[in-house]
N, C-alpha and C. Protein backbone atom coordinates (compact mmCIF):
# COMPACT_ATOMS: atom_id res chain seq x y z
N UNK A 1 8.69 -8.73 10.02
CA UNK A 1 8.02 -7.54 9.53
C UNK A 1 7.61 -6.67 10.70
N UNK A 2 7.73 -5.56 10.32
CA UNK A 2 7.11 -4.31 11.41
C UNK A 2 5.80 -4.05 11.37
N UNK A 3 4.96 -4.60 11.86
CA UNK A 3 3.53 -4.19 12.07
C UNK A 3 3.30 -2.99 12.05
N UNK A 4 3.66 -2.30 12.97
CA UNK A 4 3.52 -0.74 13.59
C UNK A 4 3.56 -0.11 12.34
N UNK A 5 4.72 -0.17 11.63
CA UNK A 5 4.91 0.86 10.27
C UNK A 5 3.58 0.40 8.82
N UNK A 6 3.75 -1.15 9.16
CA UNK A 6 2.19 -1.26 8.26
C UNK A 6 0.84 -0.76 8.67
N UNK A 7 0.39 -0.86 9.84
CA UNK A 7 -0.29 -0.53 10.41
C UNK A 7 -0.78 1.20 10.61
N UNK A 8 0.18 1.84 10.97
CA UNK A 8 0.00 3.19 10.37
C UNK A 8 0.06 3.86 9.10
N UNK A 9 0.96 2.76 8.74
CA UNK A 9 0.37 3.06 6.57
C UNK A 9 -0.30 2.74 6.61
N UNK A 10 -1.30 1.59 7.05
CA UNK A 10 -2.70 1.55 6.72
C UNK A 10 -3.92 2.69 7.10
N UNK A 11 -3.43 3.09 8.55
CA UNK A 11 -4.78 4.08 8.88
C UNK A 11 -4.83 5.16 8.35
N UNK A 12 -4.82 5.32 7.17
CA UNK A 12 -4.75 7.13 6.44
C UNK A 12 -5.64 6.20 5.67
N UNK A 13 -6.77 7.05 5.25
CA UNK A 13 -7.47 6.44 4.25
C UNK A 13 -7.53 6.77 2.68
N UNK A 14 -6.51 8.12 2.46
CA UNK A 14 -5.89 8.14 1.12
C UNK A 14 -5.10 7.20 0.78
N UNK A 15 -4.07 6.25 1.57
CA UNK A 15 -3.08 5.24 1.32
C UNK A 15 -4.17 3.89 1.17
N UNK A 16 -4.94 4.18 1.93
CA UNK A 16 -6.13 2.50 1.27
C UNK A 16 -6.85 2.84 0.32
N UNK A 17 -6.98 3.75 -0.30
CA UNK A 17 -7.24 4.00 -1.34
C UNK A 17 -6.54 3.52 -2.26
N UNK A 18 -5.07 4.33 -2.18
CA UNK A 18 -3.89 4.01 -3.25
C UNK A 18 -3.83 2.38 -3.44
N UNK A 19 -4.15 1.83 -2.13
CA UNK A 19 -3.74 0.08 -2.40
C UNK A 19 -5.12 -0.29 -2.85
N UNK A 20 -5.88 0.04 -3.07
CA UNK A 20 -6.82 -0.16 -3.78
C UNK A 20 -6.77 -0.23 -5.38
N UNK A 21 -6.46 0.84 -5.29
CA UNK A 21 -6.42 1.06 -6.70
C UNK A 21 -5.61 0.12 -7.71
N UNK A 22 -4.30 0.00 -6.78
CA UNK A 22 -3.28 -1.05 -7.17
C UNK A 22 -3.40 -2.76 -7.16
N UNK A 23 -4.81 -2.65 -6.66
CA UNK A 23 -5.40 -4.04 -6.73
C UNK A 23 -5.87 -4.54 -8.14
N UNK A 24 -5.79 -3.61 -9.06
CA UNK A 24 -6.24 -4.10 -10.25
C UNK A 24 -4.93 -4.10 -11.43
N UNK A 25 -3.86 -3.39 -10.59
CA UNK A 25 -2.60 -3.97 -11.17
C UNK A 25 -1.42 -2.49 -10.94
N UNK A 26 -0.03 -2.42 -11.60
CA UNK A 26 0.61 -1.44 -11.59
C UNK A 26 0.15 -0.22 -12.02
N UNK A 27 0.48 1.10 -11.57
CA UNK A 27 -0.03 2.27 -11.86
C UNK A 27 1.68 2.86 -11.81
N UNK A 28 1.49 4.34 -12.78
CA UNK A 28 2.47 5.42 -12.61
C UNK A 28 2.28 5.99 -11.28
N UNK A 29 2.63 7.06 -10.98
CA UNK A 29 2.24 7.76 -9.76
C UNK A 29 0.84 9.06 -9.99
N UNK A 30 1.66 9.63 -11.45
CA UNK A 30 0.75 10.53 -12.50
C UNK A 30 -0.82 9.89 -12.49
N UNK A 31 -0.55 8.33 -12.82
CA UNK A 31 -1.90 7.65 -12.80
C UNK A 31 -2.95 7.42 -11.57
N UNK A 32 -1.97 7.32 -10.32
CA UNK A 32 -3.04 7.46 -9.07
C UNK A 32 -2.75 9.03 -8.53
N UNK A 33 -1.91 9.79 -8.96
CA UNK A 33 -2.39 10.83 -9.17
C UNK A 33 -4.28 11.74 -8.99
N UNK A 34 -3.64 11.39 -10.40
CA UNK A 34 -5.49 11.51 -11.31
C UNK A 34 -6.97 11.27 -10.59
N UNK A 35 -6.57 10.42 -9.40
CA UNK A 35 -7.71 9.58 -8.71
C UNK A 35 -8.09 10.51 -7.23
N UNK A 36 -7.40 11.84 -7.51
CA UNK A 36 -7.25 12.38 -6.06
C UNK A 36 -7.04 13.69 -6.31
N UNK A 37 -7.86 14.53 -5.24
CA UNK A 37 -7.54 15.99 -5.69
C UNK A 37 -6.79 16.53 -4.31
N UNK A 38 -5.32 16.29 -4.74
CA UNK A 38 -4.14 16.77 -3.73
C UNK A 38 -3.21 17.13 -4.98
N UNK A 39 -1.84 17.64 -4.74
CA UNK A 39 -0.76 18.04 -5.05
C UNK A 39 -0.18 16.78 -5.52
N UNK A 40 0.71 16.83 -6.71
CA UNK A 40 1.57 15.14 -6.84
C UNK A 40 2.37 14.99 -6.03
N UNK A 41 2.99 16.34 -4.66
CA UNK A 41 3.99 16.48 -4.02
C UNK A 41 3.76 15.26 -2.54
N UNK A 42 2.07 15.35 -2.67
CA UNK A 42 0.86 14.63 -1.57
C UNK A 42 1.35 13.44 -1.85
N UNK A 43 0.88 13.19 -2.70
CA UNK A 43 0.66 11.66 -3.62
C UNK A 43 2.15 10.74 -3.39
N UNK A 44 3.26 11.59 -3.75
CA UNK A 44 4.35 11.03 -3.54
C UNK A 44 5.05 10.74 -2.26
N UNK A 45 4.30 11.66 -0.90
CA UNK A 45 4.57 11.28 0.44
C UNK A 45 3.94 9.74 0.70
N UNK A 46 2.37 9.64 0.62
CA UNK A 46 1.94 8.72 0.61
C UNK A 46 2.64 7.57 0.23
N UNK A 47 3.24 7.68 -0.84
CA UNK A 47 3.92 6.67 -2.09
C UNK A 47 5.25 5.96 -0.92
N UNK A 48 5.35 7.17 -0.51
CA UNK A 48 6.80 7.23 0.49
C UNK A 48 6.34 5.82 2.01
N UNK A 49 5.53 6.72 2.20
CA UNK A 49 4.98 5.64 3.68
C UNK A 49 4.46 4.36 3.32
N UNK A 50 3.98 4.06 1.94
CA UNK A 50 3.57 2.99 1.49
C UNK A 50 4.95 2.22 1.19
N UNK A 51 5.46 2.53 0.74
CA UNK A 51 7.20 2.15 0.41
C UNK A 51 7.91 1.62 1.35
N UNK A 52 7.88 2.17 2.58
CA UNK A 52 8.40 2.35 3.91
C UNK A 52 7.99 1.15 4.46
N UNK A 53 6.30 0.53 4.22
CA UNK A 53 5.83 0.00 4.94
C UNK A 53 5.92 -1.33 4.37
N UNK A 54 6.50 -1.45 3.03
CA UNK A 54 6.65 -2.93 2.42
C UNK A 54 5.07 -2.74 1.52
N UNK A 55 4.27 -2.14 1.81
CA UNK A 55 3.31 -2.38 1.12
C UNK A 55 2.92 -2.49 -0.03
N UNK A 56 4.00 -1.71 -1.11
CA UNK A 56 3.92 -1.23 -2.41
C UNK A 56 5.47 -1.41 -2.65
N UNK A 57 5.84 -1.68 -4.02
CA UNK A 57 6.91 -1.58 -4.30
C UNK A 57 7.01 -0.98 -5.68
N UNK A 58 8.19 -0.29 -6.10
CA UNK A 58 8.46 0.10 -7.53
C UNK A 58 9.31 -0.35 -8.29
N UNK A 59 8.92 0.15 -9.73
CA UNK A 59 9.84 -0.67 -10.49
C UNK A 59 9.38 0.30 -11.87
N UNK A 60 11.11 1.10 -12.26
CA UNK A 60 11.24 2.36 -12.97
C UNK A 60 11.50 1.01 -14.62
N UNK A 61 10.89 2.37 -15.54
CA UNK A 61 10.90 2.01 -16.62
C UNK A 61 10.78 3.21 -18.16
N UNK A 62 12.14 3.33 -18.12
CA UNK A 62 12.44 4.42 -19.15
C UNK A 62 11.81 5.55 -18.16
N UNK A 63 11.18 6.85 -18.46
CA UNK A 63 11.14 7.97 -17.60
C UNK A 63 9.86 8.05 -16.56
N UNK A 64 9.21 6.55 -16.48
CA UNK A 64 8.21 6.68 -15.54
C UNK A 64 9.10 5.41 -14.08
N UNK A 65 7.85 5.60 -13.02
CA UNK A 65 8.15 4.62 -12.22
C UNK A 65 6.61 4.34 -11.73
N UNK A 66 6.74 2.68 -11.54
CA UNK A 66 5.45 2.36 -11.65
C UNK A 66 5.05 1.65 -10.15
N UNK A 67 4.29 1.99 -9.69
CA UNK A 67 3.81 1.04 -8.34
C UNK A 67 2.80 -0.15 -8.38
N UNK A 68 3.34 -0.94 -7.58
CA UNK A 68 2.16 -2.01 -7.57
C UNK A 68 2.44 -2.94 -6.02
N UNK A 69 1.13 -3.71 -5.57
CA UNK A 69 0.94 -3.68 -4.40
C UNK A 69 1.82 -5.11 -4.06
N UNK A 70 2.15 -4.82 -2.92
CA UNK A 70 3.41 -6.14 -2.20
C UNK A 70 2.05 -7.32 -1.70
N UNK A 71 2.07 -8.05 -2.41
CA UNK A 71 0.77 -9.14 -1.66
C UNK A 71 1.17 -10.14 -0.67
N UNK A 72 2.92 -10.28 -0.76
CA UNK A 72 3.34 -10.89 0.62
C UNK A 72 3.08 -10.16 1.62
N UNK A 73 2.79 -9.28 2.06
CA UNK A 73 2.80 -7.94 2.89
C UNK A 73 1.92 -8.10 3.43
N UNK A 74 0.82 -8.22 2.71
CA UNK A 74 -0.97 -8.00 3.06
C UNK A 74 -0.85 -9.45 3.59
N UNK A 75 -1.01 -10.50 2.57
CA UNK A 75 -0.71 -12.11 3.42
C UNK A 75 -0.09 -12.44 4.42
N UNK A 76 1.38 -11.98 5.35
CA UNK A 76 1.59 -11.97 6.61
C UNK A 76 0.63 -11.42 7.54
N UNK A 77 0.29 -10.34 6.76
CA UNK A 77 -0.87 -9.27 7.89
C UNK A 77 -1.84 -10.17 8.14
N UNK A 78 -2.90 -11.00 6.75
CA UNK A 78 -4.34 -11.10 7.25
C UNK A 78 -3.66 -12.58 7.98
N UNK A 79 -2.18 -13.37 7.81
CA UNK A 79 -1.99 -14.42 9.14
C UNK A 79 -2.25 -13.97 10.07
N UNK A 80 -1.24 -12.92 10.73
CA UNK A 80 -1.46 -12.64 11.93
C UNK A 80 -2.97 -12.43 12.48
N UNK A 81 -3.26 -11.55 11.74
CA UNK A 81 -4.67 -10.89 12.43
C UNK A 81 -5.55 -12.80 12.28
N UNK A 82 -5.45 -13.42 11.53
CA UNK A 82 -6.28 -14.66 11.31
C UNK A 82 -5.79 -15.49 13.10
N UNK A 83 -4.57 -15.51 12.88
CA UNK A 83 -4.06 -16.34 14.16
C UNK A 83 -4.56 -15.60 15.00
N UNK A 84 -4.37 -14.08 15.60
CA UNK A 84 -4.68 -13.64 16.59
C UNK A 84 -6.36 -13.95 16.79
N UNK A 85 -7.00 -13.96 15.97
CA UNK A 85 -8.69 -14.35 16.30
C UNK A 85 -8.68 -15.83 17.02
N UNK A 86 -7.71 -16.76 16.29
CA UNK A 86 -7.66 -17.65 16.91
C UNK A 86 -9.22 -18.90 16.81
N UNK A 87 -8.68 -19.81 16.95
CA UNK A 87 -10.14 -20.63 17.06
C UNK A 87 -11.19 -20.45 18.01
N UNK A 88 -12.92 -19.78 17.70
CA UNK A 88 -13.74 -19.50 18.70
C UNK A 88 -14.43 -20.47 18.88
N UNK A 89 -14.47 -21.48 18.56
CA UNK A 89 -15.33 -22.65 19.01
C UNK A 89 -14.65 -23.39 20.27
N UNK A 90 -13.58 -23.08 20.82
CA UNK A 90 -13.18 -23.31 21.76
C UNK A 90 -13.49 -23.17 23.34
């Protein structure tokens, strides 16, 4: 996995939002939309870098497409960052 590209999808704090939101399950785009006062043109860049980053994935259904959050994604991440702390009682 590419850190770098997760990692800068993470530091926008409209995109931790979006994975927020998606913590309580799949959304349309229309639906996290709604949660934000930008353009849907906004919403769907975001959607883009979240996409990009493994973080979110989609999955179309008749004329919507729905997002929901990659939890292998986040679970490699909090390894690493867990390993990198490393044991402090050492």
């Amino acid at each position: 996995m590419a850190f770098e590209t997760s990692f800068k999808a993470l530091a926008d704090p409209v995109r931790r939002k979006i994975l927020q939101l998606l913590k309580a399950g799949q959304m349309s785009a229309g639906e996290i939309a709604s949660h934000f006062d930008m353009t849907q043109a906004t919403i769907s860049y975001h959607l883009n870098v979240l996409k990009k980053a493994d973080l979110i994935s989609e999955e179309k259904e008749k004329n919507y497409i729905y997002y929901s959050l990659n939890t292998s994604i986040i679970e490699e991440i909090m390894t690493w960052l867990v390993d990198l702390k490393g044991d402090q009682d050492e």
